[in-house]
Protein backbone atom coordinates (compact mmCIF):
# COMPACT_ATOMS: atom_id res chain seq x y z
CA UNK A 1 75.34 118.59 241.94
CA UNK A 2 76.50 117.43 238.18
CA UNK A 3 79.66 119.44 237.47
CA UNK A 4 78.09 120.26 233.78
CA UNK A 5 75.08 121.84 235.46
CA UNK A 6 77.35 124.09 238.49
CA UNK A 7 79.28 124.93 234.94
CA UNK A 8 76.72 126.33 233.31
CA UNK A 9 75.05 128.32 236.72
CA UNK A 10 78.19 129.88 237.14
CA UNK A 11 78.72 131.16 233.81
CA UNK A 12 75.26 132.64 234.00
CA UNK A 13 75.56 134.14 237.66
CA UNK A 14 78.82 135.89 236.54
CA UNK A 15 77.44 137.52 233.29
CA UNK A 16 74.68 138.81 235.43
CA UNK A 17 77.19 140.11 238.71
CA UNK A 18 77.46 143.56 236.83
CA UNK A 19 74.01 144.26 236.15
CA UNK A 20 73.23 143.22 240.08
CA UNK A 21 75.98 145.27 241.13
CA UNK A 22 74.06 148.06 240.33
CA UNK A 23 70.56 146.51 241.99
CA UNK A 24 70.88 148.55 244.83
CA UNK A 25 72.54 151.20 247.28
CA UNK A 26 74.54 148.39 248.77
CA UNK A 27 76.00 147.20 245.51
CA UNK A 28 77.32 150.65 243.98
CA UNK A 29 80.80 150.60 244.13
CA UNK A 30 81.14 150.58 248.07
CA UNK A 31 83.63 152.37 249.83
CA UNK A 32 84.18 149.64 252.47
CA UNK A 33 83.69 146.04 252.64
CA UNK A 34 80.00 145.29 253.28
CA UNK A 35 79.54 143.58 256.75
CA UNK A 36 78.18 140.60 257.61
CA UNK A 37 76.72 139.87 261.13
CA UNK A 38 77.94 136.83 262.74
CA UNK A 39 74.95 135.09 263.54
CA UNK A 40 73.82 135.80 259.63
CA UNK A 41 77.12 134.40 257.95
CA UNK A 42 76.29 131.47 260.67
CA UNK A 43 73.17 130.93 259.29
CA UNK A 44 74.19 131.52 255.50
CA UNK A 45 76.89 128.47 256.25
CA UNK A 46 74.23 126.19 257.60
CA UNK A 47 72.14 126.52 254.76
CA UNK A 48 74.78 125.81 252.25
CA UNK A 49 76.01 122.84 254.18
CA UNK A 50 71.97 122.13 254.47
CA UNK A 51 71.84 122.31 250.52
CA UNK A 52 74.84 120.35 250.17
CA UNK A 53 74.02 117.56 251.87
CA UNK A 54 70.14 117.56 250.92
CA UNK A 55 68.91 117.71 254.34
CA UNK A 56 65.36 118.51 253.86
CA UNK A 57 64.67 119.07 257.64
CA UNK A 58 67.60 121.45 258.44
CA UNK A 59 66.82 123.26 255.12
CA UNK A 60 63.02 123.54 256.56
CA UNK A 61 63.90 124.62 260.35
CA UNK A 62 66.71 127.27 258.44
CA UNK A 63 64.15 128.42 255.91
CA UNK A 64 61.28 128.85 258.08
CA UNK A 65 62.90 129.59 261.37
CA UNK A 66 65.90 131.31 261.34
CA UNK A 67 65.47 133.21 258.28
CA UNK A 68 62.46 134.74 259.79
CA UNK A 69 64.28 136.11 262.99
CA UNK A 70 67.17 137.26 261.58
CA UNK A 71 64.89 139.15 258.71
CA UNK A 72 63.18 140.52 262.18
CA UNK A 73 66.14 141.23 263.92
CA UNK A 74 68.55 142.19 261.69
CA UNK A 75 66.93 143.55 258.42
CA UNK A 76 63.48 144.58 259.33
CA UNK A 77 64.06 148.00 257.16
CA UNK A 78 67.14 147.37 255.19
CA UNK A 79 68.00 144.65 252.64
CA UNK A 80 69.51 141.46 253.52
CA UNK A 81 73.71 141.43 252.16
CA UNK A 82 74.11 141.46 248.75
CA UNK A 83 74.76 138.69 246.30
CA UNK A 84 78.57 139.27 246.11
CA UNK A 85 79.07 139.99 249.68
CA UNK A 86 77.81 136.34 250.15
CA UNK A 87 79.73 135.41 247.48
CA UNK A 88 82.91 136.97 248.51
CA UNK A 89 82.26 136.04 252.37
CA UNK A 90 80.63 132.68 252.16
CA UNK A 91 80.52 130.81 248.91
CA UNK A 92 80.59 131.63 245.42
CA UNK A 93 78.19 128.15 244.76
CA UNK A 94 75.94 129.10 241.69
CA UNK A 95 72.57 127.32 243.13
CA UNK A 96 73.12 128.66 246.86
CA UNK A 97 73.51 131.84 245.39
CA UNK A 98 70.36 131.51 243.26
CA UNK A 99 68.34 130.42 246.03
CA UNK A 100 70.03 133.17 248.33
CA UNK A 101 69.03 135.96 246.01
CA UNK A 102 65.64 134.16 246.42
CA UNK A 103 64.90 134.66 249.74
CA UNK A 104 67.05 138.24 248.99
CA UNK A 105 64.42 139.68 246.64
CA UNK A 106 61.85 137.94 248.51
CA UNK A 107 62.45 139.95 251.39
CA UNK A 108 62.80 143.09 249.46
CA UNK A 109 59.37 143.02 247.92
CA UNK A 110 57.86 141.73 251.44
CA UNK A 111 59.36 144.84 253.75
CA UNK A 112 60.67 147.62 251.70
CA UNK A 113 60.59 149.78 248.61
CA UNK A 114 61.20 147.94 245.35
CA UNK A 115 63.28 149.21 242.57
CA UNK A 116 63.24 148.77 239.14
CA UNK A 117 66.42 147.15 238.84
CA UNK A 118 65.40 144.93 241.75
CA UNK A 119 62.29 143.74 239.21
CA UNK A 120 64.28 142.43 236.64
CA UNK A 121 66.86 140.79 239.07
CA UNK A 122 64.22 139.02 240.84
CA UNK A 123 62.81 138.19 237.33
CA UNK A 124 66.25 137.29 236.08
CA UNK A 125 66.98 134.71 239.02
CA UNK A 126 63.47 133.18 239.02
CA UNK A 127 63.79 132.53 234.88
CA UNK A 128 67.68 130.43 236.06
CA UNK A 129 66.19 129.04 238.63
CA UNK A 130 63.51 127.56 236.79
CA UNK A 131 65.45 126.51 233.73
CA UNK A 132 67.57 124.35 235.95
CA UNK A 133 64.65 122.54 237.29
CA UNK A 134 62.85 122.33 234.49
CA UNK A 135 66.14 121.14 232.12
CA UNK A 136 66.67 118.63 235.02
CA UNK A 137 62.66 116.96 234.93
CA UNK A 138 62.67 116.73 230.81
CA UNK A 139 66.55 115.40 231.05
CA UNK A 140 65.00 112.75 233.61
CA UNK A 141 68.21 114.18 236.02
CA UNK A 142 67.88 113.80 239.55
CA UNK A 143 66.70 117.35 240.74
CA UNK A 144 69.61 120.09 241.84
CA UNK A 145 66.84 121.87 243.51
CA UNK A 146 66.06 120.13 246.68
CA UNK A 147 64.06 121.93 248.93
CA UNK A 148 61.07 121.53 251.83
CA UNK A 149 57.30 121.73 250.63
CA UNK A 150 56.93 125.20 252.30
CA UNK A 151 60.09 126.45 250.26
CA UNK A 152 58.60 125.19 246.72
CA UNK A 153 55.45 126.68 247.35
CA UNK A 154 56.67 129.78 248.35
CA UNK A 155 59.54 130.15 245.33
CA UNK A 156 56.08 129.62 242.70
CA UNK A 157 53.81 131.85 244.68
CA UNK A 158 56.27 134.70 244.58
CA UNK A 159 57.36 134.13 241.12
CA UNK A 160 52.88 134.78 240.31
CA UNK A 161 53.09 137.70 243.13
CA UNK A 162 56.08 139.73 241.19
CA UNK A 163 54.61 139.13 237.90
CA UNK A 164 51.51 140.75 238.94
CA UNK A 165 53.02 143.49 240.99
CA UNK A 166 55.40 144.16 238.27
CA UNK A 167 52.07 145.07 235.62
CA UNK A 168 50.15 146.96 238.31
CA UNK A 169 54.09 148.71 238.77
CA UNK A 170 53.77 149.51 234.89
CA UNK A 171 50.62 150.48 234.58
CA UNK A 172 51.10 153.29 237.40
CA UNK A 173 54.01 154.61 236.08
CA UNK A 174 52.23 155.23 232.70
CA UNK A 175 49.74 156.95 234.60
CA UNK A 176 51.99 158.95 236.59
CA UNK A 177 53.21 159.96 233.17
CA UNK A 178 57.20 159.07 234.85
CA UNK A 179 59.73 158.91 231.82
CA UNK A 180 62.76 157.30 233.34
CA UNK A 181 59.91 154.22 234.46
CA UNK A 182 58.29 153.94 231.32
CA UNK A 183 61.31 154.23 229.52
CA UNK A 184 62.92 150.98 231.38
CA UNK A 185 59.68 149.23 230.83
CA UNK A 186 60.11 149.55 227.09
CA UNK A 187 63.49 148.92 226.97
CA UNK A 188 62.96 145.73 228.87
CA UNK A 189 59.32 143.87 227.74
CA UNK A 190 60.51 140.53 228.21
CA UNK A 191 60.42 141.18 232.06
CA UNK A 192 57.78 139.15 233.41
CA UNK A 193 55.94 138.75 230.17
CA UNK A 194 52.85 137.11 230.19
CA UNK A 195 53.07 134.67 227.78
CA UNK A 196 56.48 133.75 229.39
CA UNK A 197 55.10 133.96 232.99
CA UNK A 198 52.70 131.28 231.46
CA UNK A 199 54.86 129.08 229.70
CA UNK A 200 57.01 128.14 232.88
CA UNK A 201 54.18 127.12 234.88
CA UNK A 202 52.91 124.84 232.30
CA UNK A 203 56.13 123.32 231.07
CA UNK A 204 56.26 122.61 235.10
CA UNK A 205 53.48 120.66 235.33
CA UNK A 206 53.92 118.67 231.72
CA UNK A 207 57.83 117.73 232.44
CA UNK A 208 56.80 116.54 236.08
CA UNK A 209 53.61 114.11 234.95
CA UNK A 210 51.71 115.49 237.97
CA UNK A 211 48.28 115.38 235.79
CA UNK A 212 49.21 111.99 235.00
CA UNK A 213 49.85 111.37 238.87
CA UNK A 214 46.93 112.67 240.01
CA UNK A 215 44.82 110.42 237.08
CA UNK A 216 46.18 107.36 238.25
CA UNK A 217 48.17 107.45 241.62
CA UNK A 218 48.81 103.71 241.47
CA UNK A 219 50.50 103.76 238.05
CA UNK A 220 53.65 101.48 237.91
CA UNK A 221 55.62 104.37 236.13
CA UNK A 222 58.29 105.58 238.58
CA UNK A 223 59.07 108.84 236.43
CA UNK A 224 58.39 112.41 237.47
CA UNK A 225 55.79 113.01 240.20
CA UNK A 226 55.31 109.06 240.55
CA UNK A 227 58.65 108.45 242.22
CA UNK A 228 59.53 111.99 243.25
CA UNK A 229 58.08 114.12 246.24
CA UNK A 230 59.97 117.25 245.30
CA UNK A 231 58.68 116.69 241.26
CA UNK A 232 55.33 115.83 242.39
CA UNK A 233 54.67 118.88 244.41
CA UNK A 234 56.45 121.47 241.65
CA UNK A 235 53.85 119.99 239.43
CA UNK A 236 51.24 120.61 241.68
CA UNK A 237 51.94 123.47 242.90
CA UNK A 238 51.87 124.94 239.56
CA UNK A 239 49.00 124.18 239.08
CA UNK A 240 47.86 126.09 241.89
CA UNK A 241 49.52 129.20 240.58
CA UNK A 242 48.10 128.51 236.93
CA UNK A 243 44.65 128.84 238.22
CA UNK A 244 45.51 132.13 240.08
CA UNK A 245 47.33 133.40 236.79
CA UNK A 246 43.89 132.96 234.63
CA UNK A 247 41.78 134.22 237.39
CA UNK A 248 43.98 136.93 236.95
CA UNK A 249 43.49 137.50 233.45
CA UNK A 250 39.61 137.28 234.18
CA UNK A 251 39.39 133.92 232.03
CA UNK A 252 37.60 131.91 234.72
CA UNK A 253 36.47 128.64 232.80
CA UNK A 254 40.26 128.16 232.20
CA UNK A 255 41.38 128.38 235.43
CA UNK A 256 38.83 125.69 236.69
CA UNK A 257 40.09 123.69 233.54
CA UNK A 258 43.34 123.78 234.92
CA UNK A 259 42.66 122.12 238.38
CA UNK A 260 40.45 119.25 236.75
CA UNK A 261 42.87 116.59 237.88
CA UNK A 262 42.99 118.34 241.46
CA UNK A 263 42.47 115.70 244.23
CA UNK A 264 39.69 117.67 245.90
CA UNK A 265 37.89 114.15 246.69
CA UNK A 266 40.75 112.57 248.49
CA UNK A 267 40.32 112.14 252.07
CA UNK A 268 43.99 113.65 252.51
CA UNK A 269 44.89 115.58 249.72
CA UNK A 270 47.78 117.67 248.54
CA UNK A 271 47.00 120.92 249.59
CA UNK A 272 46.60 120.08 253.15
CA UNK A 273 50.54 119.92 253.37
CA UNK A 274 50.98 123.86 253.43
CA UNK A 275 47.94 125.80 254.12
CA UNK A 276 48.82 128.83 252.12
CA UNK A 277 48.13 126.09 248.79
CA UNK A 278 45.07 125.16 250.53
CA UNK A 279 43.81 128.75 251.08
CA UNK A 280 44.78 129.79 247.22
CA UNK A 281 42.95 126.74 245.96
CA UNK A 282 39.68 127.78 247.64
CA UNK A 283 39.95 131.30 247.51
CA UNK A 284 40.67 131.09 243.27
CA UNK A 285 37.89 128.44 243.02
CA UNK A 286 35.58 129.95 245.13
CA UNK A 287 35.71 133.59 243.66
CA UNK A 288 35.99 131.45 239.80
CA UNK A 289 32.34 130.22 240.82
CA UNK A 290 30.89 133.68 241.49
CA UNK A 291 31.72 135.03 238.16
CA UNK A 292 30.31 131.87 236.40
CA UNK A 293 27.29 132.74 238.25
CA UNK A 294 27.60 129.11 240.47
CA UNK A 295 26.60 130.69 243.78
CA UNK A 296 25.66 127.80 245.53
CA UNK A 297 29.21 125.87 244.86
CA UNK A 298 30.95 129.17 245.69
CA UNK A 299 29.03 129.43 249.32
CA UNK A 300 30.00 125.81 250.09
CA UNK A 301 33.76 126.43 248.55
CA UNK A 302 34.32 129.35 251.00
CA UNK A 303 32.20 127.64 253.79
CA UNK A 304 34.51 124.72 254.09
CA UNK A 305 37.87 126.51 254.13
CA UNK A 306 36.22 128.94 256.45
CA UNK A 307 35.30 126.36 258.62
CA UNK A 308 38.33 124.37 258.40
CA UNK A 309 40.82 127.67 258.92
CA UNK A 310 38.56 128.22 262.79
CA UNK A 311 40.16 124.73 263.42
CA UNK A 312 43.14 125.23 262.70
CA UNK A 313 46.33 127.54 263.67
CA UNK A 314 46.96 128.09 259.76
CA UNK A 315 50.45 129.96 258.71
CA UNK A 316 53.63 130.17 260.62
CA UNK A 317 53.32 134.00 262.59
CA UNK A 318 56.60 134.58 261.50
CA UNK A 319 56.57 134.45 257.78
CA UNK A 320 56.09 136.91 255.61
CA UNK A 321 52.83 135.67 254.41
CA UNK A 322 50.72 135.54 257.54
CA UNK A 323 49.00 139.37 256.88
CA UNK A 324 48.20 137.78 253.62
CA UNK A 325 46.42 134.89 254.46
CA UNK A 326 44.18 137.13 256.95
CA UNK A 327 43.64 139.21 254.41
CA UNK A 328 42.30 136.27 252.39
CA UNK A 329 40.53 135.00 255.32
CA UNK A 330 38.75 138.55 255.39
CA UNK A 331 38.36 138.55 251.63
CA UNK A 332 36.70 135.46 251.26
CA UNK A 333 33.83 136.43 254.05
CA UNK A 334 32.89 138.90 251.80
CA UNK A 335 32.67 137.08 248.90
CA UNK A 336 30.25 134.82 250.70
CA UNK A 337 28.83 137.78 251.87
CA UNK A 338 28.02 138.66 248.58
CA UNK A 339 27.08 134.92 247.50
CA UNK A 340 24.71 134.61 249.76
CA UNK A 341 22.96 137.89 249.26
CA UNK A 342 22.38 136.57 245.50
CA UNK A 343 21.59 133.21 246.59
CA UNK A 344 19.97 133.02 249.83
CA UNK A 345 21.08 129.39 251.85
CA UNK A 346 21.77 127.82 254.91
CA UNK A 347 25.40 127.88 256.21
CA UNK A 348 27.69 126.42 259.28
CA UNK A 349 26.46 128.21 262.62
CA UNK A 350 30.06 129.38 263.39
CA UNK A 351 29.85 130.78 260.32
CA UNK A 352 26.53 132.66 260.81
CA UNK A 353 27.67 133.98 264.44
CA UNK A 354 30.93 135.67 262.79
CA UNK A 355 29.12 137.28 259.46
CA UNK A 356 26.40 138.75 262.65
CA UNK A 357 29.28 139.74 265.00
CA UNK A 358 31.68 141.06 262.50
CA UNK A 359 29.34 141.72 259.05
CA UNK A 360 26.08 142.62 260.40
CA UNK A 361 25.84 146.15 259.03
CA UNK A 362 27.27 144.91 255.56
CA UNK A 363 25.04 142.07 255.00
CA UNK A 364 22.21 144.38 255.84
CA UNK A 365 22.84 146.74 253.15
CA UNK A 366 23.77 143.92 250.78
CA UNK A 367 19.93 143.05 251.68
CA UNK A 368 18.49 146.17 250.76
CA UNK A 369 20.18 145.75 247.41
CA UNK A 370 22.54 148.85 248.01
CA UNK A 371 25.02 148.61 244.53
CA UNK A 372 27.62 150.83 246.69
CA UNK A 373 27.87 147.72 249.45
CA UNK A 374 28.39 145.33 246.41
CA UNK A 375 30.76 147.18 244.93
CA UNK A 376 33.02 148.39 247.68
CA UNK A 377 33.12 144.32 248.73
CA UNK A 378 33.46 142.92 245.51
CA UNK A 379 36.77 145.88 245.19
CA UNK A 380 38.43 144.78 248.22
CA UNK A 381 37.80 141.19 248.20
CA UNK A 382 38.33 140.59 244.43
CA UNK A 383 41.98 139.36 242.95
CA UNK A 384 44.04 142.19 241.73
CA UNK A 385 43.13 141.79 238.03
CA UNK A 386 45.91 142.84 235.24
CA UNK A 387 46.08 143.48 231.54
CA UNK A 388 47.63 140.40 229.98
CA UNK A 389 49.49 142.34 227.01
CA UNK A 390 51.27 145.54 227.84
CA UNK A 391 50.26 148.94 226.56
CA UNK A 392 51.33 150.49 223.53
CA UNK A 393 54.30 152.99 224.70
CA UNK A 394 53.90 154.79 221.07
CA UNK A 395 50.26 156.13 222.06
CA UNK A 396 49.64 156.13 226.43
CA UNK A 397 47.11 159.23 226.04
CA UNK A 398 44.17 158.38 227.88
CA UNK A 399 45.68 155.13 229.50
CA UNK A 400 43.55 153.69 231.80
CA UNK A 401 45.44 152.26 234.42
CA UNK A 402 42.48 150.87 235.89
CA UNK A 403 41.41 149.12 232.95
CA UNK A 404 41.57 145.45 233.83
CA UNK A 405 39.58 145.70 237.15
CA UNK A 406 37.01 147.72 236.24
CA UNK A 407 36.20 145.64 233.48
CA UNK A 408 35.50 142.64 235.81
CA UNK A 409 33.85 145.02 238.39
CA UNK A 410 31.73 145.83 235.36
CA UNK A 411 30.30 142.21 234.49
CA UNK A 412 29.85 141.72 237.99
CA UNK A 413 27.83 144.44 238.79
CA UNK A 414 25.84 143.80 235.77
CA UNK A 415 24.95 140.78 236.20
CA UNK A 416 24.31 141.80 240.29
CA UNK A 417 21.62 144.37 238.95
CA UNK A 418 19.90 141.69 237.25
CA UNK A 419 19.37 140.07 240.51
CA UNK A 420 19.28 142.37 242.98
CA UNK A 421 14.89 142.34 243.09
CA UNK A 422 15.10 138.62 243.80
CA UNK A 423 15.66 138.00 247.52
CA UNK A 424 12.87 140.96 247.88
CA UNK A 425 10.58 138.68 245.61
CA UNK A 426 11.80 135.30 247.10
CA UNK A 427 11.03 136.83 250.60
CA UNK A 428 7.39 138.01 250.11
CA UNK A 429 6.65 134.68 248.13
CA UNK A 430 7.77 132.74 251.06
CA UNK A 431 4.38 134.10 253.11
CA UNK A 432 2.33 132.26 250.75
CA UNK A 433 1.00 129.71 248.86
CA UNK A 434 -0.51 131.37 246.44
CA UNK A 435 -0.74 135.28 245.81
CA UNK A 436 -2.05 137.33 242.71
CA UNK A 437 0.58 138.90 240.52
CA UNK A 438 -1.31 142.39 240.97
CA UNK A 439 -0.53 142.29 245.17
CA UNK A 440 2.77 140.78 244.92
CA UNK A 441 3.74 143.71 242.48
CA UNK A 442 2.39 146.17 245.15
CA UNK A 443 4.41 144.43 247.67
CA UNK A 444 7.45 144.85 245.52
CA UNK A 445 6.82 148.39 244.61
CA UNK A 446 6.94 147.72 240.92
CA UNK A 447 4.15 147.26 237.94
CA UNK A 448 2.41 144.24 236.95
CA UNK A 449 4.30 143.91 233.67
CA UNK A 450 7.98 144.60 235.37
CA UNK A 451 6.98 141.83 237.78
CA UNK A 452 5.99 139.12 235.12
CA UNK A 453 9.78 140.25 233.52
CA UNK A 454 11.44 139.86 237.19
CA UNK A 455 9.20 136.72 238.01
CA UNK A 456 10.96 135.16 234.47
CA UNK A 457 14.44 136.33 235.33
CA UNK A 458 14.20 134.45 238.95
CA UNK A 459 13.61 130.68 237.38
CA UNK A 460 16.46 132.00 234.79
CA UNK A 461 19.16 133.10 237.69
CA UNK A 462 18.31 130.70 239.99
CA UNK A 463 19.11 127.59 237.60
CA UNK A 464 22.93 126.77 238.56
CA UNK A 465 25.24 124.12 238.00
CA UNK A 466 25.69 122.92 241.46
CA UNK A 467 28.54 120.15 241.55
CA UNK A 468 27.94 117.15 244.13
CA UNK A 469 31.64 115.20 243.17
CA UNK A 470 33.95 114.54 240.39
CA UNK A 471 35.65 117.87 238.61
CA UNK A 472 35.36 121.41 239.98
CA UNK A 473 33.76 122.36 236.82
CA UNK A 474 31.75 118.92 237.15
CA UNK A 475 27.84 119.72 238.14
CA UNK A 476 24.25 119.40 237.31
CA UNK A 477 21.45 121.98 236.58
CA UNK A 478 19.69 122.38 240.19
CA UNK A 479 17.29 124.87 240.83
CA UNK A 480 18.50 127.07 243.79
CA UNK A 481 15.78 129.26 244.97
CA UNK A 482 14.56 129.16 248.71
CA UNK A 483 10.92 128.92 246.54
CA UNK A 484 9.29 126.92 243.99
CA UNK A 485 6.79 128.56 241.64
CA UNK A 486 4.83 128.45 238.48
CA UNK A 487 2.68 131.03 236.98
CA UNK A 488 -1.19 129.99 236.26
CA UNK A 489 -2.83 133.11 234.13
CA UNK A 490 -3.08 136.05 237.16
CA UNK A 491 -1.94 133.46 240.16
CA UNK A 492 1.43 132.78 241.14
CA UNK A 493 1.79 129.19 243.16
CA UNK A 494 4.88 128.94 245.31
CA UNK A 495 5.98 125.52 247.19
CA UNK A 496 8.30 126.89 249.76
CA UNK A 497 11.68 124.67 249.76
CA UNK A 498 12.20 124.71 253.76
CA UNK A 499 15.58 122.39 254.23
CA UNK A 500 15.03 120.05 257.22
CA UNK A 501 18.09 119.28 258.48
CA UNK A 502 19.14 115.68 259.59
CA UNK A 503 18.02 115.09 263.12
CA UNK A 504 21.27 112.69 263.26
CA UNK A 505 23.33 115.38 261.64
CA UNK A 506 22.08 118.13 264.39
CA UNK A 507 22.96 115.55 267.52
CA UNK A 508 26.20 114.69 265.88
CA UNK A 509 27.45 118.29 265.76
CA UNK A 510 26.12 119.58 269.22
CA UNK A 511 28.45 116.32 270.04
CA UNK A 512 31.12 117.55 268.70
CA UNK A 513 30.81 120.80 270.27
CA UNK A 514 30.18 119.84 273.75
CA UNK A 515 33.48 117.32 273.55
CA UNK A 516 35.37 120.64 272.29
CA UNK A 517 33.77 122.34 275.30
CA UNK A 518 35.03 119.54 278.04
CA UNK A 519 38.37 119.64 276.67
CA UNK A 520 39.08 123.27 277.20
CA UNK A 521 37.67 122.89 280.27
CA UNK A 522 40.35 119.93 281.42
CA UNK A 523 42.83 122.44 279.84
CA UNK A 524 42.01 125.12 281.44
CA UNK A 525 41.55 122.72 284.77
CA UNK A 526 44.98 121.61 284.22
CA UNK A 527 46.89 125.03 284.01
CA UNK A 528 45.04 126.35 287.32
């Protein structure tokens, strides 16, 4: 590492040792030397060694191995040494101390209580950690920060994860009406600020040409993401997080603006590398689609990662992120869930037998149109929305901590009402070919006149955007009702739209399945 840049990490680790000295329990003033374990200070001397010598795979097996035990192990309720115990017992290294108080804070915020003070130190390491990667991509420097795929995305997904844990963190303690807490948030608003949350993620992707990259892969420029794996995937990666950080902020066209240059199309892209990227991608996209009222793209978004995580084994068991990608799993069935209920369709038979198995009763009551159902799945699947400016600390009566989701829940479930009559209407037209407006408004337990209003708002809601290729936000007008009609004075005609599927595509998949069958049966052959 250039001496200039260890230099100017160590000046700024030092002027920050007093304020982390008072972080936590472990760093007041102890009375005895804190302790490290053997097997710890073995690992902590691998992994500088590992960072010293750039060794990508030992850094990997470290990170996502041996970490993870010895957080089981060793710290499963207590915090990992602190900062200056590693620095007084193993090295005193600025960037293995940066990335140390990394995985430190990481931990923290994964298994135990988090401070206040342990906010703005995690907030505090993130902004050096990402000023010496971004200073080294404009500078054109060969990166200090050399780490495995799994390691990059984890650094940027946390960095999104505190920023929004620190506003919801805010927001309750105005609530809750707690002086000391609102005081400290006052005193300190450049703590995960918005604006500044922002600006790091896009001065990531600009100073690593990762749009650029992903324009034109066969570009002769060796700069940035062309000639760099480590660039190209902070870019990207960032990316990934930007889209998550407007979703967020409940500016959906954004975030779909921001993954333009994605490479969705590619027959490997990207994401594949670490399927927690993969998973965000779809999950952002997919629930980005719903609100723009794109039902059809969002039930094939969440049907193909769906499909694709039943393949596959997914997230290491042992890292802290595992519950969460479940959760998302879980999350995004009910989004479709709710997709589907707005715009009836055809999806993967897998997919079918789990929503029966596991979401019978819910899809039932999304059926009768029950706003209760809608809203209790659209609350526990949705992202946890936050206020992008703080509040004003002056004037906090009536505060509404709540503000920022119920907002969203409020579109949605205004827009949902304007629907929910349509499946009923779509499901009686489907009987016939041609009915008269008086019986079908008998049938639907409404008036003549509330029908012709309901009949108008179906060819309105069921005109989407359905995208085929290119763009996410890429698509054409397509009519997406299960029926075709038109109204002719008192008649209404209806062309049912009954999707024949392939007869090649059918025999190809029961292929498939049958060739999945015989090998489980050698397997389980084999093992008797």
């Amino acid at each position: 590492m250039a001496t200039t840049i260890t230099k100017s990490l160590r000046q700024q680790a030092d002027s920050e040792s007093e304020p982390e000295s008072d972080a936590s329990e472990n760093e007041r003033a102890p009375t005895r030397k804190e302790t490290i374990p053997d097997s710890v200070d073995h690992f902590l001397g691998m992994l500088l060694e590992a960072l010293k010598k750039r060794a990508i795979p030992e850094i990997h097996k470290l990170y996502e191995d041996t970490f993870n035990k010895l957080s089981i192990d060793n710290y499963k309720n207590k915090k990992w040494p602190s900062a200056e115990a590693v620095k007084n017992q193993i090295s005193d290294e600025p960037l293995f101390i940066i990335l140390y108080k990394e995985l430190y804070y990481r931990h923290i915020y994964s298994r135990l209580q988090v401070s206040l003070d342990d906010r703005r130190g995690s907030w505090e390491n993130y902004c050096m950690l990402l000023d010496l990667i971004i200073s080294d991509l404009e500078e054109g420097q060969t990166l200090s920060v050399v780490v495995p795929p799994q390691w990059i995305w984890d650094i940027l997904d946390e960095f999104v994860y505190h920023y929004q844990t620190y506003c919801a963190t805010r927001s309750k303690a105005i609530k809750a009406q707690k002086e000391n807490d609102v005081k400290f948030f006052k005193e300190h608003p450049e703590v995960y600020q918005t604006t500044t949350v922002l600006n790091y993620l896009h001065r990531l992707v600009r100073a690593s040409k990762v749009e650029a990259y992903l324009a034109n892969k066969d570009s002769d420029d060796k700069s940035g993401a062309f000639g760099d794996e480590t660039t190209r995937l902070l870019g990207y990666f960032s990316l990934m997080q930007l889209l998550r950080m407007h979703s967020l902020l409940g500016d959906y066209h954004l975030a779909m603006k921001t993954i333009q240059r994605i490479d969705i199309s590619e027959e490997v892209p990207l994401y594949y590398r670490i399927p927690a990227c993969h998973v965000t991608l779809y999950y952002y996209m997919g629930f980005a689609y719903l609100m723009m009222r794109r039902y059809a793209d969002a039930i094939r978004t969440f049907s193909e990662i769906l499909v694709f995580l039943s393949k596959t084994s997914g997230v290491n068991s042992l890292s802290y992120q595992y519950d969460a990608m479940v959760k998302k799993q879980d999350q995004m069935y009910a989004l479709m869930l709710i997709a589907l209920a707005l715009s009836p369709r055809q999806i993967d038979e897998s997919l079918e037998k789990t929503i029966r198995d596991k979401h019978g009763e819910k899809q039932a009551r999304l059926q009768r149109g029950e706003d209760l159902c809608f809203e209790e799945l659209f609350s526990y699947a949705c992202p946890k929305f936050v206020a992008a400016a703080p509040p004003d600390y002056d004037n906090i009566e009536g505060f509404n901590a709540n503000e920022a989701h119920q907002r969203q829940l409020r579109l949605f479930l205004t827009e949902m009402r304007q629907q929910q009559f349509l499946p009923r209407i779509g499901a009686y037209m489907k009987l016939y070919t041609a009915i008269k407006t008086t019986k079908l408004a008998q049938l639907c337990d409404m008036d003549t006149d509330t029908l012709r209003d309901q009949l108008m708002c179906v060819m309105h809601k069921t005109s989407q955007k359905v995208r085929s290729t290119g763009a996410p936000l890429d698509g054409e007008p397509s009519h997406c009702s299960e029926v075709e009609f038109y109204l002719d004075g008192e008649m209404v005609h209806i062309n049912a739209q009954r999707v024949e599927r392939d007869h090649g595509e059918v025999f190809l998949e029961h292929i498939l399945k049958f060739q999945e069958l015989l090998k489980k049966t050698d397997k389980s052959e084999k093992h008797n």
